[in-house]
PDB file of N, CA and C in Angstrom:
ATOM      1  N   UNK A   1       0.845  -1.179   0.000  1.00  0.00           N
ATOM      2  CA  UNK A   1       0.000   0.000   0.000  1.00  0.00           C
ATOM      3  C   UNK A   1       0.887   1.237   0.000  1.00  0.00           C
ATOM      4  N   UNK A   2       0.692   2.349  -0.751  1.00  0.00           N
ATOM      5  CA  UNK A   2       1.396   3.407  -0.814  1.00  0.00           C
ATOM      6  C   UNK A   2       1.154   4.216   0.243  1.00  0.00           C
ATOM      7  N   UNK A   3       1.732   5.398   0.609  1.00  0.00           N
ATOM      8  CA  UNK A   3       1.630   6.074   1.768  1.00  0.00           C
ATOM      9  C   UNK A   3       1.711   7.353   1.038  1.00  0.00           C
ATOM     10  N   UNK A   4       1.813   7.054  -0.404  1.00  0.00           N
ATOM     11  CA  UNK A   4       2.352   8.938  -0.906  1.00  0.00           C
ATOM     12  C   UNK A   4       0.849   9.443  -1.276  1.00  0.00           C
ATOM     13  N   UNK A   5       0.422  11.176  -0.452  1.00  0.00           N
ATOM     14  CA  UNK A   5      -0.915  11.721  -0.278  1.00  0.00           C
ATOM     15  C   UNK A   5      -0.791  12.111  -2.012  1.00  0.00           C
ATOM     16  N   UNK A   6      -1.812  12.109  -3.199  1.00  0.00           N
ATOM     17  CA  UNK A   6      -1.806  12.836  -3.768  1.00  0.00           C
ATOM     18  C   UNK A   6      -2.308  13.976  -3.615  1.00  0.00           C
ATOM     19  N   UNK A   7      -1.712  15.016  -4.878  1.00  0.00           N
ATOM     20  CA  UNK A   7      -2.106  16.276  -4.848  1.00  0.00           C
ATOM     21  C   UNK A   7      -3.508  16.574  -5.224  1.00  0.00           C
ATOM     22  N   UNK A   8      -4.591  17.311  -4.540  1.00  0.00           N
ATOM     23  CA  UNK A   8      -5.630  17.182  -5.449  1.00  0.00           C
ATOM     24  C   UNK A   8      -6.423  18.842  -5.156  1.00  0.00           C
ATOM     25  N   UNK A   9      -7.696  18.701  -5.928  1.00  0.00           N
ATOM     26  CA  UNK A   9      -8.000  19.624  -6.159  1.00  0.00           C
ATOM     27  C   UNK A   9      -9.719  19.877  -4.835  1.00  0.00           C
ATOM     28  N   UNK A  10      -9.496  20.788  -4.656  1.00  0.00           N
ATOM     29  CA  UNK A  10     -10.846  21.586  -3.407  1.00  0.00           C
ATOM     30  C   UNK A  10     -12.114  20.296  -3.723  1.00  0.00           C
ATOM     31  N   UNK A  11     -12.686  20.244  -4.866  1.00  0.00           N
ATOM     32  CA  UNK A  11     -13.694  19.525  -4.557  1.00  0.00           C
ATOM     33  C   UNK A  11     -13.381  17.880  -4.954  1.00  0.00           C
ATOM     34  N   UNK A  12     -12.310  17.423  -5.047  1.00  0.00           N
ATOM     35  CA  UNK A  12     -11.766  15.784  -4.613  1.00  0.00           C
ATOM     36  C   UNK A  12     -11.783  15.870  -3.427  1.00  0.00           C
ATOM     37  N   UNK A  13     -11.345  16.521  -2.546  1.00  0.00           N
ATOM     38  CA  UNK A  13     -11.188  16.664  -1.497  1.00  0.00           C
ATOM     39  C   UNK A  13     -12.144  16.939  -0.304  1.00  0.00           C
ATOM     40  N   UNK A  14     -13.474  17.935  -0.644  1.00  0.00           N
ATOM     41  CA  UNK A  14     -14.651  17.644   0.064  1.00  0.00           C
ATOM     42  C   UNK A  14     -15.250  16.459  -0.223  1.00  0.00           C
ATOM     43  N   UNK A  15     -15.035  15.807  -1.650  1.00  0.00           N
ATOM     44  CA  UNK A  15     -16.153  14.467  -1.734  1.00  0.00           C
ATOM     45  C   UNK A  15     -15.556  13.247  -1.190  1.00  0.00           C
ATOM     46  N   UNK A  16     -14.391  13.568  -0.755  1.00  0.00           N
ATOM     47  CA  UNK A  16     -13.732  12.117   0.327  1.00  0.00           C
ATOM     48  C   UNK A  16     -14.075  12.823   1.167  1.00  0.00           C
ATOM     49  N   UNK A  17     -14.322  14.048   2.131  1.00  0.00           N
ATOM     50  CA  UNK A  17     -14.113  14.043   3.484  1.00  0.00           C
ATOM     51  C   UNK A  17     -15.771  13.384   3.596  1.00  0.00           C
ATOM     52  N   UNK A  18     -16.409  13.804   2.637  1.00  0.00           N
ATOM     53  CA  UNK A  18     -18.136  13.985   3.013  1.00  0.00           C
ATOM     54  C   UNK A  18     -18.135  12.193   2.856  1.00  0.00           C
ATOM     55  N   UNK A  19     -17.570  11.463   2.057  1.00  0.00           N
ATOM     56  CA  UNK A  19     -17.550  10.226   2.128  1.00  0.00           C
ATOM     57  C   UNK A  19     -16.929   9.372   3.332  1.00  0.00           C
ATOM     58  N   UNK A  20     -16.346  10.129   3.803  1.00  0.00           N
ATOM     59  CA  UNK A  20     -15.842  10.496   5.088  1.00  0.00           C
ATOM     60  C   UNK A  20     -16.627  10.207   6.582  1.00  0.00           C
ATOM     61  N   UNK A  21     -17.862  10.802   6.461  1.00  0.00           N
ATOM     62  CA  UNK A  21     -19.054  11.080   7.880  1.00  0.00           C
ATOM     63  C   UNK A  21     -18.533  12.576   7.491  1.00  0.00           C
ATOM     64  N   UNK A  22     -17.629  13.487   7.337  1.00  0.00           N
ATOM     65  CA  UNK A  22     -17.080  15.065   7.476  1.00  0.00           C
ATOM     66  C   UNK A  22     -18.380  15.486   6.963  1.00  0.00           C
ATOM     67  N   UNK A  23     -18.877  16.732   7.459  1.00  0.00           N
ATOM     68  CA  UNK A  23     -19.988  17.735   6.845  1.00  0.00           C
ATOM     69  C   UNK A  23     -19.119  19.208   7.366  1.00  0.00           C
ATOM     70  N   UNK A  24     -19.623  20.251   6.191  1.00  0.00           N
ATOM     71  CA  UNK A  24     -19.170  21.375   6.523  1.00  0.00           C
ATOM     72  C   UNK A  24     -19.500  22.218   7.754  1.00  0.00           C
ATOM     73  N   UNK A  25     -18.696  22.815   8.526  1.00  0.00           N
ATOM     74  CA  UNK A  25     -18.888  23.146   9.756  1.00  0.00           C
ATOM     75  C   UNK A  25     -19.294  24.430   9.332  1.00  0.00           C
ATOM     76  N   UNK A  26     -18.037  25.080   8.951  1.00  0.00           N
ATOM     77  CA  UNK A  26     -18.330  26.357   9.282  1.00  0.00           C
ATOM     78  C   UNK A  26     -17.465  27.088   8.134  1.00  0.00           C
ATOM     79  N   UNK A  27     -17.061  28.385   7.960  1.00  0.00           N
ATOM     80  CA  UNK A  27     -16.006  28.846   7.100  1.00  0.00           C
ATOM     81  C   UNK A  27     -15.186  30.027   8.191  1.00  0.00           C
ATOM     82  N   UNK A  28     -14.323  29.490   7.659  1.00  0.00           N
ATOM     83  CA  UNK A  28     -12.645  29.996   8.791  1.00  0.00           C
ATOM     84  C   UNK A  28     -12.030  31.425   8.690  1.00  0.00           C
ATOM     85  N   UNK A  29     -10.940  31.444   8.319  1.00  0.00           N
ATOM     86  CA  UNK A  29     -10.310  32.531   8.643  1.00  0.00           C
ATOM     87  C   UNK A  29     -10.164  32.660   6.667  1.00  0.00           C
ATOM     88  N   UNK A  30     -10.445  33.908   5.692  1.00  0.00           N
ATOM     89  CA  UNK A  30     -10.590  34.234   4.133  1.00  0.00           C
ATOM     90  C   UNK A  30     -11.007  32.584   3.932  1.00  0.00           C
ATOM     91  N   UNK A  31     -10.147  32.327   3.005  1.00  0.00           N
ATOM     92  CA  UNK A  31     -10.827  30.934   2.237  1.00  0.00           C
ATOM     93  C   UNK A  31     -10.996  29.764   2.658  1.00  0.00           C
ATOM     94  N   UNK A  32     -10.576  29.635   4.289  1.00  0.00           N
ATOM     95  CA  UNK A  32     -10.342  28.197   4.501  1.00  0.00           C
ATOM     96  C   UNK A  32     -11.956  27.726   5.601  1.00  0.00           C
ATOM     97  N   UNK A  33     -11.926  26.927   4.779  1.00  0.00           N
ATOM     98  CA  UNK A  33     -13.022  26.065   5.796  1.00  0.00           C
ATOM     99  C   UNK A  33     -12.731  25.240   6.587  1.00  0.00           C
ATOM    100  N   UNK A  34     -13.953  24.663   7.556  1.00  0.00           N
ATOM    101  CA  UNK A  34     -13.410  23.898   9.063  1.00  0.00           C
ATOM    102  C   UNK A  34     -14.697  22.885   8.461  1.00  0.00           C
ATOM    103  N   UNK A  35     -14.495  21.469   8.688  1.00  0.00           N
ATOM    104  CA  UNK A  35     -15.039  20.357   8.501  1.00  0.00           C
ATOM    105  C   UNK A  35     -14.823  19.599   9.973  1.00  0.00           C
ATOM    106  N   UNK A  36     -16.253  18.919  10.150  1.00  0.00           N
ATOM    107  CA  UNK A  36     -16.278  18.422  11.801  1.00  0.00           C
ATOM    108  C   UNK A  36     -16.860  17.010  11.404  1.00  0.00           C
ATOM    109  N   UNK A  37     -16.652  16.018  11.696  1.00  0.00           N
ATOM    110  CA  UNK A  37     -16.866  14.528  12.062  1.00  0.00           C
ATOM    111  C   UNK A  37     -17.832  14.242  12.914  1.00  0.00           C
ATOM    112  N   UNK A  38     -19.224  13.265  13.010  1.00  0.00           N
ATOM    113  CA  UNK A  38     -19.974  13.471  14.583  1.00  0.00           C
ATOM    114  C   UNK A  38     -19.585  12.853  15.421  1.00  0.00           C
ATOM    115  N   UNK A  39     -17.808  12.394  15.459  1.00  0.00           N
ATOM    116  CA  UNK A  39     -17.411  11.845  16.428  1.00  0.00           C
ATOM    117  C   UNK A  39     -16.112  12.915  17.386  1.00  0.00           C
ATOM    118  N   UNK A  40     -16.284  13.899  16.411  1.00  0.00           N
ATOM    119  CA  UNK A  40     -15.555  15.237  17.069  1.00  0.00           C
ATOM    120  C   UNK A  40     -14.559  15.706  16.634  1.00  0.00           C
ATOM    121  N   UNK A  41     -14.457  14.880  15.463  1.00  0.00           N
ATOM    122  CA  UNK A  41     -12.504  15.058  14.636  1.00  0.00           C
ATOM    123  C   UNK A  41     -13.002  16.187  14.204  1.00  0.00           C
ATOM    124  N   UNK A  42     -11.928  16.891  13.692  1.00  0.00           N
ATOM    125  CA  UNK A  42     -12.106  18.196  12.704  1.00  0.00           C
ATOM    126  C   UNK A  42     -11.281  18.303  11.602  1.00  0.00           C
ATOM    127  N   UNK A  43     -11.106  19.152  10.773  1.00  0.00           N
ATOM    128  CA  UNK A  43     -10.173  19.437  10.060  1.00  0.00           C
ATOM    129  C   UNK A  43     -10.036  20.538   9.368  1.00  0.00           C
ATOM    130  N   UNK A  44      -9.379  21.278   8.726  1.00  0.00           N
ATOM    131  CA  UNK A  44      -9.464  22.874   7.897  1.00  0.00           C
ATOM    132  C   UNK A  44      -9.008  22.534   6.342  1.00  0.00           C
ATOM    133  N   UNK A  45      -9.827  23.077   5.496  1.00  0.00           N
ATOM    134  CA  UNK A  45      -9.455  23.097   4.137  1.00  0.00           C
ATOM    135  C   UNK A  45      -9.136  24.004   3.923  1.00  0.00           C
ATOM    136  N   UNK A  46      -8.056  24.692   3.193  1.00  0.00           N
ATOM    137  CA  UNK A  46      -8.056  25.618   1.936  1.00  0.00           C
ATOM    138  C   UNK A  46      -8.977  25.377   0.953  1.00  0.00           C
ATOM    139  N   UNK A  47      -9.956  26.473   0.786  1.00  0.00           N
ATOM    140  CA  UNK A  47     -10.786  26.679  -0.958  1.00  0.00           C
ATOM    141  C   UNK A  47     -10.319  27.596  -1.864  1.00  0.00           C
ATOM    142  N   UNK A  48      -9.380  27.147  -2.605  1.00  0.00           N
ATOM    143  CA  UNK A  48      -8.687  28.160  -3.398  1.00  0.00           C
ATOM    144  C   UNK A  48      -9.376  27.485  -4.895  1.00  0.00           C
ATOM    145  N   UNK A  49     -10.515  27.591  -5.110  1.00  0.00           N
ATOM    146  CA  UNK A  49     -11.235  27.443  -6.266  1.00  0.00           C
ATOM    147  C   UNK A  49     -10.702  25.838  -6.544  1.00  0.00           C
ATOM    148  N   UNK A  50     -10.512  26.474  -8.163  1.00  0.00           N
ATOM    149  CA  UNK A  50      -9.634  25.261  -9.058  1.00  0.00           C
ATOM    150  C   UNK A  50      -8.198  24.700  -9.003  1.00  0.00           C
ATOM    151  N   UNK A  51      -7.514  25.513  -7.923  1.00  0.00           N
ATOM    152  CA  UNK A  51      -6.263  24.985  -7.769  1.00  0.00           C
ATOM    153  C   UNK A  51      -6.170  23.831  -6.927  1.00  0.00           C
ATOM    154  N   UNK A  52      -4.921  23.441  -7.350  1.00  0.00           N
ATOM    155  CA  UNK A  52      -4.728  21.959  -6.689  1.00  0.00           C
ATOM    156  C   UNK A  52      -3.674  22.387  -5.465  1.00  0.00           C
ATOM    157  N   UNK A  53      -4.202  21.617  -4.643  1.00  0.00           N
ATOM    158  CA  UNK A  53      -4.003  21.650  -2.977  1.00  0.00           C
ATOM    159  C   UNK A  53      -2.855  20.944  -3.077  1.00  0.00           C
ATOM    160  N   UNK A  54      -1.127  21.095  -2.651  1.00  0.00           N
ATOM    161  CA  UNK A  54      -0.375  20.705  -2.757  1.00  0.00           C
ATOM    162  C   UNK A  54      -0.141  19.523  -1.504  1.00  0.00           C
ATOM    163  N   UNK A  55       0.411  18.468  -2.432  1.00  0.00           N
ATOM    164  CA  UNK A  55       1.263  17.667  -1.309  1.00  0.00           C
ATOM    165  C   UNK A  55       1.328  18.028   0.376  1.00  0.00           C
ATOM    166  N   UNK A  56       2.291  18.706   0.295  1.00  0.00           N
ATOM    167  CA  UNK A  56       2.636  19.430   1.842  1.00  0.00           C
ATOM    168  C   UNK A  56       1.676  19.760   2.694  1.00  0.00           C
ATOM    169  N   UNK A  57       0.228  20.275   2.077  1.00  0.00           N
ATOM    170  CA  UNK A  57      -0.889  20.720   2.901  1.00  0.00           C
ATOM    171  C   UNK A  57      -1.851  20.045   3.304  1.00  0.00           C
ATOM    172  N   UNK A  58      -1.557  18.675   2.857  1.00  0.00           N
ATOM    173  CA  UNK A  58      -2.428  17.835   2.769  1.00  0.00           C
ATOM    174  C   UNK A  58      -1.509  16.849   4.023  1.00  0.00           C
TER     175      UNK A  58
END
């Protein structure tokens, strides 16, 4: 099994979290959103449109 995250783009990335249990919480600090789990996890996205969300941020 690989371990390397690909790079992907804002909405690959909500349709795994939402596949996930994740639903949108709330919206954060300019573009980034906060996604909550109903078991209490969280997490923050960057929404930078059509760009692809790099490696590193992921």
């Amino acid at each position: 099994m690989s371990s390397v995250i690909p790079a992907l783009k804002y909405r690959e990335v909500a349709k795994r979290l939402r596949a996930l249990g994740f639903t949108l919480y709330r919206q954060g600090k300019g573009s980034h959103e906060i996604w909550r789990h109903p078991d209490g996890r969280w997490t923050t996205v960057p929404n930078h449109g059509g760009q692809t969300i790099s490696r590193r941020t992921m």
